[in-house]
N, C-alpha and C. Protein backbone atom coordinates (compact mmCIF):
# COMPACT_ATOMS: atom_id res chain seq x y z
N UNK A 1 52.99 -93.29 -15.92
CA UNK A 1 52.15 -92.76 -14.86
C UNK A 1 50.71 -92.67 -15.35
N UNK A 2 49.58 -93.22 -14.35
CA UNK A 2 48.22 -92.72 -15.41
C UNK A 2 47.63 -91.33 -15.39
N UNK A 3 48.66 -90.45 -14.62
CA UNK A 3 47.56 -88.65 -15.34
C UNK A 3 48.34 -88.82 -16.50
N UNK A 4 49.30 -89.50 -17.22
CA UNK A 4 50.29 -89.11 -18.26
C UNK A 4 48.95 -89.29 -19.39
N UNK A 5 48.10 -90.23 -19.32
CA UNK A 5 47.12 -91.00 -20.10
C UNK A 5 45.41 -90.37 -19.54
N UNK A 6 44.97 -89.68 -18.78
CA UNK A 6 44.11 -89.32 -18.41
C UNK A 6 43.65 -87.95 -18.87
N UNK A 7 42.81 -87.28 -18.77
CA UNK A 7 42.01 -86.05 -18.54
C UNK A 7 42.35 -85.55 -17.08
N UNK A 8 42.36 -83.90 -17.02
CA UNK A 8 41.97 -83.80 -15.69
C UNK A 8 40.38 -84.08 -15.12
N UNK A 9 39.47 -83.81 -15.61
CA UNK A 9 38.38 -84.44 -15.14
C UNK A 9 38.68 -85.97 -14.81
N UNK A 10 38.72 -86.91 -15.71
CA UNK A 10 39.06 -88.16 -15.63
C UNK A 10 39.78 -88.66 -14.45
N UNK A 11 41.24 -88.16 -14.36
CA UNK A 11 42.20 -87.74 -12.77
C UNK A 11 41.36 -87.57 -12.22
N UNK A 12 40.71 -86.45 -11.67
CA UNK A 12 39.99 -86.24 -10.48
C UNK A 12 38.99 -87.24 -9.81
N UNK A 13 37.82 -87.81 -10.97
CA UNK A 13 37.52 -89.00 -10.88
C UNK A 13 37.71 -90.02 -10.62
N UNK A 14 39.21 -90.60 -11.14
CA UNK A 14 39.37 -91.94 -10.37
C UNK A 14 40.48 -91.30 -9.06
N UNK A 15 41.14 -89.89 -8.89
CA UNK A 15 40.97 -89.77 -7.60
C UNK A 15 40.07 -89.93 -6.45
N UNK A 16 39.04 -89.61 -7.09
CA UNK A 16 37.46 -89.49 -5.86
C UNK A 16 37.34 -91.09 -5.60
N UNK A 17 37.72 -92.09 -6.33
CA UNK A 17 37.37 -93.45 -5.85
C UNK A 17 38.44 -93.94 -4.78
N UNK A 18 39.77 -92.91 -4.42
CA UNK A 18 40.68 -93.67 -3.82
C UNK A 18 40.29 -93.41 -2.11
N UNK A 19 40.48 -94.37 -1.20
CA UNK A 19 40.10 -94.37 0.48
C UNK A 19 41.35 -93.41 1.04
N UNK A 20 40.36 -92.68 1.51
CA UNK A 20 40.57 -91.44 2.56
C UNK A 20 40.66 -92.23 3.76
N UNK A 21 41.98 -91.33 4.46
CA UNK A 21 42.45 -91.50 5.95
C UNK A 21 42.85 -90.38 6.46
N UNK A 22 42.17 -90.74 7.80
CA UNK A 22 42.60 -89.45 8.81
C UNK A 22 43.78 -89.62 9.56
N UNK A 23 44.36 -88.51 9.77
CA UNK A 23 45.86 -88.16 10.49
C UNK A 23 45.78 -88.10 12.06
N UNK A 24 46.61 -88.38 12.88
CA UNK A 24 46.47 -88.22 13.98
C UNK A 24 47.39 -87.83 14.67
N UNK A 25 47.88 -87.02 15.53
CA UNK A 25 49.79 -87.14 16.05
C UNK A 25 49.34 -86.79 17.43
N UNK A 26 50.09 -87.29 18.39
CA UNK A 26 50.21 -87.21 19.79
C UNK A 26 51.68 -87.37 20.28
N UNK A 27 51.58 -86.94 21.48
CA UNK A 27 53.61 -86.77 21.96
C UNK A 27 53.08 -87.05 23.73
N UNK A 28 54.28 -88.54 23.92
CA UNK A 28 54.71 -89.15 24.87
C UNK A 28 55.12 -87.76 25.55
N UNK A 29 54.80 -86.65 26.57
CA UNK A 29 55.35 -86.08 27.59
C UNK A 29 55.63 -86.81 28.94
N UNK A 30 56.55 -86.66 29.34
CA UNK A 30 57.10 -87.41 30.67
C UNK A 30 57.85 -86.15 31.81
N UNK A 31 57.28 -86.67 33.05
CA UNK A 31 57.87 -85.84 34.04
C UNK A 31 59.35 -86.29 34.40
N UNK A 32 60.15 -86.11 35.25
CA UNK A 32 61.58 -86.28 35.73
C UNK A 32 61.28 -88.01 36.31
N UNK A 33 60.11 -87.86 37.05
CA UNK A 33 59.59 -89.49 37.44
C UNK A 33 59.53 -90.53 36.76
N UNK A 34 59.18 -90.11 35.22
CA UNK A 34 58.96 -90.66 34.12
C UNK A 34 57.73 -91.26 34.13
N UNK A 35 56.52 -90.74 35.06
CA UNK A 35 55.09 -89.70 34.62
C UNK A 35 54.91 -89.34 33.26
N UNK A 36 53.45 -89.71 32.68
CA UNK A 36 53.08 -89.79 31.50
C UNK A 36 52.02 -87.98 31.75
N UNK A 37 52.15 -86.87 30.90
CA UNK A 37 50.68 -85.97 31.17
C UNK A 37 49.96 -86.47 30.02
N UNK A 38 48.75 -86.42 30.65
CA UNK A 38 47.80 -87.23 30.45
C UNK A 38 46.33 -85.59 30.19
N UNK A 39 45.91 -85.61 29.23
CA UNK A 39 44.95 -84.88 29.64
C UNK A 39 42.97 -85.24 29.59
N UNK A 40 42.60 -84.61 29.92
CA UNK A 40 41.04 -85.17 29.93
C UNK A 40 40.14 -83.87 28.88
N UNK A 41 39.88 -84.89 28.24
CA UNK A 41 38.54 -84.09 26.88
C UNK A 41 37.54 -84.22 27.44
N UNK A 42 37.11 -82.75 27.36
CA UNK A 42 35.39 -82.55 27.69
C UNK A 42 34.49 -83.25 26.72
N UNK A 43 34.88 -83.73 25.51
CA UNK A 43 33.70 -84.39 24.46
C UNK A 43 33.94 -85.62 24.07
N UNK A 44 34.54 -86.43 25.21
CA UNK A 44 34.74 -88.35 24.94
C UNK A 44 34.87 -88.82 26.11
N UNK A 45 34.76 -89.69 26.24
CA UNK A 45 35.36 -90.39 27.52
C UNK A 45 36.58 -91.08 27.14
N UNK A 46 37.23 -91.37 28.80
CA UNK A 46 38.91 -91.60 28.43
C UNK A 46 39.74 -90.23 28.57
N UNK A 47 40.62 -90.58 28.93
CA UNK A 47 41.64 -89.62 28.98
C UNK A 47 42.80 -89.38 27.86
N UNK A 48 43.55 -88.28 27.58
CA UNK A 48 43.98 -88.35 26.36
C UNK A 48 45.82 -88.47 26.36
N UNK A 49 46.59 -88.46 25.34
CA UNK A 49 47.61 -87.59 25.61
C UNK A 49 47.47 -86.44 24.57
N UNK A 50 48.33 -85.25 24.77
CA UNK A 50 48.30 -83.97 24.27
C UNK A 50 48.47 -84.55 22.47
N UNK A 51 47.26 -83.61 21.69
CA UNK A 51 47.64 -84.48 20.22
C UNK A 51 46.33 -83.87 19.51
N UNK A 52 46.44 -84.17 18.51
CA UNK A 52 45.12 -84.42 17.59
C UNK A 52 45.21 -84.48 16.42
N UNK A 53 43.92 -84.04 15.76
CA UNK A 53 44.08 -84.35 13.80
C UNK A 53 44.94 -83.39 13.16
N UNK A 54 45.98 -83.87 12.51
CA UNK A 54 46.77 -83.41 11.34
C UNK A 54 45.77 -82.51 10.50
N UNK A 55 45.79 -81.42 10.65
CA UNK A 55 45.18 -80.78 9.56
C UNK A 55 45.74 -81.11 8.26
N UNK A 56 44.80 -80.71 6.92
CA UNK A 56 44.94 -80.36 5.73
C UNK A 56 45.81 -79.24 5.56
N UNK A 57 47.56 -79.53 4.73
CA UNK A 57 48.26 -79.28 4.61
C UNK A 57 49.11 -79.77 5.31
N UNK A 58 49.53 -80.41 6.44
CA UNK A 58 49.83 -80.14 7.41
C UNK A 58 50.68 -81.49 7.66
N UNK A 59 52.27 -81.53 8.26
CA UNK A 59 52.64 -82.96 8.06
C UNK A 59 52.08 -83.30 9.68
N UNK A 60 52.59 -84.47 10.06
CA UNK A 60 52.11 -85.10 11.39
C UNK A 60 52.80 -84.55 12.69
N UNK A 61 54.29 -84.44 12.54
CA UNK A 61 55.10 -83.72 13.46
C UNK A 61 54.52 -82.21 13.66
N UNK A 62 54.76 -81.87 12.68
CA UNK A 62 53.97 -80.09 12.58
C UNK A 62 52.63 -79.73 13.73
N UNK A 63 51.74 -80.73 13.07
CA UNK A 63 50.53 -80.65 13.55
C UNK A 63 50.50 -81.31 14.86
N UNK A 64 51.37 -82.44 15.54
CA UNK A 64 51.72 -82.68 16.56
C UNK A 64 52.39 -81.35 17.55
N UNK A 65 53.27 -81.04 17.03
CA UNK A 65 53.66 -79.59 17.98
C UNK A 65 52.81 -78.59 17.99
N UNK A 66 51.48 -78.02 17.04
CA UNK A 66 50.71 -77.61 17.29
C UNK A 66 49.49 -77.74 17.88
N UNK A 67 49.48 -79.11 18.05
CA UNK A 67 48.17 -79.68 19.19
C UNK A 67 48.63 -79.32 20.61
N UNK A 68 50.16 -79.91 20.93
CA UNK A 68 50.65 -79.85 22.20
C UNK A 68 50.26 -78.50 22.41
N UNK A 69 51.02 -76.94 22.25
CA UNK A 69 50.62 -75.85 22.45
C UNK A 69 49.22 -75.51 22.34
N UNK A 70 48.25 -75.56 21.28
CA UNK A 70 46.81 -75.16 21.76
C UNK A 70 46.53 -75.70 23.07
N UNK A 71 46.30 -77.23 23.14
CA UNK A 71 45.57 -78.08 24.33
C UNK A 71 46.59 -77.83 25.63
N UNK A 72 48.17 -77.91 25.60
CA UNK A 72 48.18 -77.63 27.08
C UNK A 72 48.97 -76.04 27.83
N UNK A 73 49.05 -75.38 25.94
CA UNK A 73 50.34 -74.25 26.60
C UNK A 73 51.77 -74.36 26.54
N UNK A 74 52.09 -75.45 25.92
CA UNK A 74 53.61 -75.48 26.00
C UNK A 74 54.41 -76.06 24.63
N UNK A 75 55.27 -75.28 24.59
CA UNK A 75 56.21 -75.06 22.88
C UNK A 75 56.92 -75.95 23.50
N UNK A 76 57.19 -77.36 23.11
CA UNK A 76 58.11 -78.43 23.03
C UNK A 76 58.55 -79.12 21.86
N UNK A 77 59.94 -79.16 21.24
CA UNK A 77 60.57 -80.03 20.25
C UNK A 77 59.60 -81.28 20.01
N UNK A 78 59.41 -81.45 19.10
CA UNK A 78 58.73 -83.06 19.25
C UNK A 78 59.90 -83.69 18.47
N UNK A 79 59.97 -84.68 19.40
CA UNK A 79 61.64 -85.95 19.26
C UNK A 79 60.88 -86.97 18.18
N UNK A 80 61.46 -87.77 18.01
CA UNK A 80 61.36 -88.83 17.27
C UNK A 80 60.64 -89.47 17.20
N UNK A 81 59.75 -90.38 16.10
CA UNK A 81 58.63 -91.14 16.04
C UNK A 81 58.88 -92.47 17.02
N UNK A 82 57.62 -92.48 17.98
CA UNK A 82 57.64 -93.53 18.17
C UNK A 82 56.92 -94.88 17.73
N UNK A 83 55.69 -94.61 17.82
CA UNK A 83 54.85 -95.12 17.14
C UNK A 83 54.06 -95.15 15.71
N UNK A 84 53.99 -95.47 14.77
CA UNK A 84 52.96 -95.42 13.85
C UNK A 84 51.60 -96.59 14.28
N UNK A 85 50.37 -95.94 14.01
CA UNK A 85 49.72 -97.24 13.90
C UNK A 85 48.53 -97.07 13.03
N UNK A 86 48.48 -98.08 12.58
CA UNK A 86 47.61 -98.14 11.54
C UNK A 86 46.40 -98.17 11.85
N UNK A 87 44.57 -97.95 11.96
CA UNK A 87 43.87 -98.35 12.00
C UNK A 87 42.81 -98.14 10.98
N UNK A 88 42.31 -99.40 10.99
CA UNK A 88 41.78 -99.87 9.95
C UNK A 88 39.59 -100.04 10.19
N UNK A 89 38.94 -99.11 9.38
CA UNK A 89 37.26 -99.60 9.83
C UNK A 89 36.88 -98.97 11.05
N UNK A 90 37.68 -97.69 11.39
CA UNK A 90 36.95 -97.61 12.71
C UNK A 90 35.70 -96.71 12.82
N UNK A 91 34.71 -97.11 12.49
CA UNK A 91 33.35 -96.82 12.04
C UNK A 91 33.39 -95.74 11.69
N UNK A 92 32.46 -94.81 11.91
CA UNK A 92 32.05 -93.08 11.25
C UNK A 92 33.75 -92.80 10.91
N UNK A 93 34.78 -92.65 12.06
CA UNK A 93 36.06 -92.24 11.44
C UNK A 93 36.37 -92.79 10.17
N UNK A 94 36.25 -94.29 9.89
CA UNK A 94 36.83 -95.00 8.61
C UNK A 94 38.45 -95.37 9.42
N UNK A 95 39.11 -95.61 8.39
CA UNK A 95 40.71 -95.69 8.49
C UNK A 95 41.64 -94.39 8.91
N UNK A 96 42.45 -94.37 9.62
CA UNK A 96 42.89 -93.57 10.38
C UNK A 96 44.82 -93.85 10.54
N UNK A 97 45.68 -93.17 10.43
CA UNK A 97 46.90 -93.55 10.94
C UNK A 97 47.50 -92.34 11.58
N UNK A 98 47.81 -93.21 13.22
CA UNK A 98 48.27 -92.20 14.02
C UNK A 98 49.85 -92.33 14.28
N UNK A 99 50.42 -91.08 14.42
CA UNK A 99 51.73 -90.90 14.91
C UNK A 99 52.29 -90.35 16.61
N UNK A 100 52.67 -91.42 17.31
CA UNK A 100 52.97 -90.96 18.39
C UNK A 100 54.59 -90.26 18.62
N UNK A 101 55.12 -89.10 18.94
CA UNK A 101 56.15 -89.12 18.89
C UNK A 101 56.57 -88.51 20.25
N UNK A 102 57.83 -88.89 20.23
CA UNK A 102 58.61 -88.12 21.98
C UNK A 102 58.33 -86.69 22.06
N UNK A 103 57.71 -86.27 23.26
CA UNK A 103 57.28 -85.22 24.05
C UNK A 103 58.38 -84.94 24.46
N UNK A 104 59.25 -85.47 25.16
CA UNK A 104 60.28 -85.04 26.10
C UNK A 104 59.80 -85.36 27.62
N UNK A 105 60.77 -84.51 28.30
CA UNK A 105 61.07 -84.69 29.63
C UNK A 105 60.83 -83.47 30.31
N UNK A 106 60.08 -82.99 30.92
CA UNK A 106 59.32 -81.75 31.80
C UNK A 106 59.28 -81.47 32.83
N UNK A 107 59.46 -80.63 33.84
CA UNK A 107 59.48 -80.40 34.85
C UNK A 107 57.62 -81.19 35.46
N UNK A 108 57.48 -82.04 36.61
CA UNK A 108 56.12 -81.59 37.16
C UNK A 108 55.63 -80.40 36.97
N UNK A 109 56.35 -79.39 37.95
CA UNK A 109 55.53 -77.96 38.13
C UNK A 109 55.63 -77.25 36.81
N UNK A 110 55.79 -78.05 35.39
CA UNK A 110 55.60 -76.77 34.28
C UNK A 110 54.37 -76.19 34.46
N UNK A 111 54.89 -75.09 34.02
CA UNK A 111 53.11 -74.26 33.84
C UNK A 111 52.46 -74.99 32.11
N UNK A 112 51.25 -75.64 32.93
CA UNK A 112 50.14 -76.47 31.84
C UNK A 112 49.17 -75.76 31.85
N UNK A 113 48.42 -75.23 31.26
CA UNK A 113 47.51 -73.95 30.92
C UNK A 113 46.69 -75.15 29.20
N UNK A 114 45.64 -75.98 29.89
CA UNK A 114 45.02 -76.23 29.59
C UNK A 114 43.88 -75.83 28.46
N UNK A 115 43.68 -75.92 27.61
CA UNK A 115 42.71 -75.29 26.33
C UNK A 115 41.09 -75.76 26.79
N UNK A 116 40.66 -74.66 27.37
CA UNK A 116 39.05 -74.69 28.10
C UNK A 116 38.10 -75.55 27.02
N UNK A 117 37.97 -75.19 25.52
CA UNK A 117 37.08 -75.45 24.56
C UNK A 117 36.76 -77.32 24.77
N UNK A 118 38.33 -77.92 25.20
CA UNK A 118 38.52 -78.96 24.66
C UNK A 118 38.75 -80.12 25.85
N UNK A 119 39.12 -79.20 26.77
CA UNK A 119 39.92 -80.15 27.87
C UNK A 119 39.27 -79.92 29.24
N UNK A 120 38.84 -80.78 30.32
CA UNK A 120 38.75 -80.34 31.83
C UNK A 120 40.01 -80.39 32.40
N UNK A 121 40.92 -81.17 32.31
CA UNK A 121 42.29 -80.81 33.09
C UNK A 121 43.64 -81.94 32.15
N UNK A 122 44.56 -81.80 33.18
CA UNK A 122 45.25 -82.68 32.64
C UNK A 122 46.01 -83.53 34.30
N UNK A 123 47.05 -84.57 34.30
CA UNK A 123 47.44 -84.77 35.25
C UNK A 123 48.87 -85.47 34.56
N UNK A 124 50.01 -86.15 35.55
CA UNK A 124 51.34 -86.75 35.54
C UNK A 124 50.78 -87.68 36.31
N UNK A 125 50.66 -89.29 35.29
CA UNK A 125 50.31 -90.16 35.64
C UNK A 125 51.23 -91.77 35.29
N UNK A 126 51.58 -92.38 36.50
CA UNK A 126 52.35 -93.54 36.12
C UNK A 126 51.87 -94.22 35.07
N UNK A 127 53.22 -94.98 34.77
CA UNK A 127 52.71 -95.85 33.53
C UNK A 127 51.63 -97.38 33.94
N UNK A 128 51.10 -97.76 35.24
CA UNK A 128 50.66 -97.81 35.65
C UNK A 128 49.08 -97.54 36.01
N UNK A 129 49.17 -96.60 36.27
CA UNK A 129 48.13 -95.91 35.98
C UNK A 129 47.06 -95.53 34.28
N UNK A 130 48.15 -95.28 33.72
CA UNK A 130 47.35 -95.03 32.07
C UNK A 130 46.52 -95.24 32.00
N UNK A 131 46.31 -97.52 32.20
CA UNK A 131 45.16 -98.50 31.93
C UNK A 131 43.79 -97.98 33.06
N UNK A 132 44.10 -97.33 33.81
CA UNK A 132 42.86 -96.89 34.15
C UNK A 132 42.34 -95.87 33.71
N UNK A 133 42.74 -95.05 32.96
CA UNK A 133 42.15 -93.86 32.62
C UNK A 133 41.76 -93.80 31.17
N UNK A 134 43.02 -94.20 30.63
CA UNK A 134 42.70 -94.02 28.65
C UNK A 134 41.67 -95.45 28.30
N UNK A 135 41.47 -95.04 27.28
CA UNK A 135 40.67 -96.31 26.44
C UNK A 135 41.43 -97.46 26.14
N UNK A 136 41.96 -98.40 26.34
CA UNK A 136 42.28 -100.33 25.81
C UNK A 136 43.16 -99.46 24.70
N UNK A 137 43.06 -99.33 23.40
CA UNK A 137 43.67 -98.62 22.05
C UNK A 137 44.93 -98.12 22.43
N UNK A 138 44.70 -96.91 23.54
CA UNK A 138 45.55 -95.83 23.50
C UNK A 138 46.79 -96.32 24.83
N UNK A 139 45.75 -96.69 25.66
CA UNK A 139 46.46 -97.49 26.74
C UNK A 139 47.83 -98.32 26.20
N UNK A 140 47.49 -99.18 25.27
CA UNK A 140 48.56 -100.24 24.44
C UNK A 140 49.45 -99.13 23.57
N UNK A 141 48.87 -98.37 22.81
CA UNK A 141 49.95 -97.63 22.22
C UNK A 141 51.07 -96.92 23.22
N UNK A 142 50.44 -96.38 24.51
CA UNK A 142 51.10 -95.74 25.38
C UNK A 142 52.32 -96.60 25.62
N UNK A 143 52.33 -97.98 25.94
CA UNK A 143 52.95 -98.76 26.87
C UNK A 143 54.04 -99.15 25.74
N UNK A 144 53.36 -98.93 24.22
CA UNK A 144 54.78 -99.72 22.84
C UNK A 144 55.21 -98.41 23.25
N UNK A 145 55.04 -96.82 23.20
CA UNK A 145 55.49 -95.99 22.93
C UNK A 145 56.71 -95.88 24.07
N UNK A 146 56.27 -96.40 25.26
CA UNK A 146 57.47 -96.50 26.36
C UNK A 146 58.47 -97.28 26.03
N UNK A 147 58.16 -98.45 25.41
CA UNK A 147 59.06 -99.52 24.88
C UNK A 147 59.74 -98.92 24.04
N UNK A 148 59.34 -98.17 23.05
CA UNK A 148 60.10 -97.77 22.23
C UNK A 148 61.53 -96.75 22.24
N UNK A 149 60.77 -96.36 23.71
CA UNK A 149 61.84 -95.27 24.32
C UNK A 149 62.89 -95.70 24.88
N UNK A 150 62.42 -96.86 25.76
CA UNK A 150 63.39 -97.45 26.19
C UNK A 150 64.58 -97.77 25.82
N UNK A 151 64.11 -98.33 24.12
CA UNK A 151 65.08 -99.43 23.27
C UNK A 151 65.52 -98.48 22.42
N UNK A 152 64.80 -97.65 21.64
CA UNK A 152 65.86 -96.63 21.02
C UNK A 152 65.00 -97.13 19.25
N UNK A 153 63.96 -98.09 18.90
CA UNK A 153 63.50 -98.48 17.98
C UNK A 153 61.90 -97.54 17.74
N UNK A 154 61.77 -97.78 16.70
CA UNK A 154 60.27 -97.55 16.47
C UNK A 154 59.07 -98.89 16.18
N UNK A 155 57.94 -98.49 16.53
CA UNK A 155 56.98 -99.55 16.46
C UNK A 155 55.97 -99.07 15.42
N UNK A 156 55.39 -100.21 14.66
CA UNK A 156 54.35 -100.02 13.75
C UNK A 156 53.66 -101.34 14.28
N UNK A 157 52.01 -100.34 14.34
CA UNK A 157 50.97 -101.26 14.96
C UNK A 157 49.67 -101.02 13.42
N UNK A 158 48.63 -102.61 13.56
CA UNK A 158 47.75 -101.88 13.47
C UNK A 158 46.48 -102.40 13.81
N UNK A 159 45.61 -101.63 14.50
CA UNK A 159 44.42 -101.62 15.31
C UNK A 159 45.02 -102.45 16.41
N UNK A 160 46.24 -101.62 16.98
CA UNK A 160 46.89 -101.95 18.31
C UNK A 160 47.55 -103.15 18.34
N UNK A 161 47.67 -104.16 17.41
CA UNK A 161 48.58 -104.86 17.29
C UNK A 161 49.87 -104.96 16.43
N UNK A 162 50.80 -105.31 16.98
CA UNK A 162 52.32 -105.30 16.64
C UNK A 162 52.98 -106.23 15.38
């Protein structure tokens, strides 16, 4: 191993040269219709699904079930990975790998109690629909992430391709 042969100064050092990536997790929620909720960020354009950055410490599922509850209000299991995807250069961010995993299956009328700081609303939107609202990126991940549900497999993308 090379800390076996290193300094800790030394370690830390050629730690500092290794490329940093950011975490990401989001969860496929679906209505009885099989309606995607979809929510809208006050600080991007595009629409989102319920999700965000993996904090420090923090694994991806974890921090996935804790995005869902801040941003829309609701304690849901997060099911199984669907997606990984890799992205690679995406400017100021750098490299990034996101995890999409199953939301589940929800009533329409759940009570969604939206996180003001972050969000103007949210909606239950066909799969259909998505490509008009999310960004090209997320849109495509959305549509493997359905696939994936469908078939019972997982998908690894990266910078949206398969």
């Amino acid at each position: 191993m090379i800390d076996s042969y290193l300094s800790e100064p030394e370690l830390a050092a050629f730690i500092a040269t290794l490329p940093r990536r950011r975490l990401a997790a989001g969860a496929l929620i679906r209505d009885r219709e099989g309606r995607v909720l979809m929510v809208q960020p006050n600080y991007k354009q595009g629409w989102e699904l319920p999700g965000g950055t993996v904090e420090a410490g923090e694994d991806p599922r974890t921090g996935c079930g804790r995005e869902i509850t801040e941003e829309v209000g609701l304690e849901l299991p997060v099911g199984r990975l669907l997606v990984v995807e890799h992205g690679t250069s995406h400017g100021i961010w750098g490299d990034a790998t996101i995890f999409l995993y199953d939301g589940g299956v929800v009533d329409a009328d759940v009570a969604v109690t939206v996180q003001a700081e972050e969000l103007v609303g949210y909606r239950f939107v066909s799969s259909a629909e998505v490509g008009t609202l999310a960004m090209p990126g997320l849109a495509n991940r959305i549509a493997v992430g359905l696939s994936a549900l469908a078939d019972g497999d997982t998908r690894e993308l990266v910078n949206g391709r398969g």
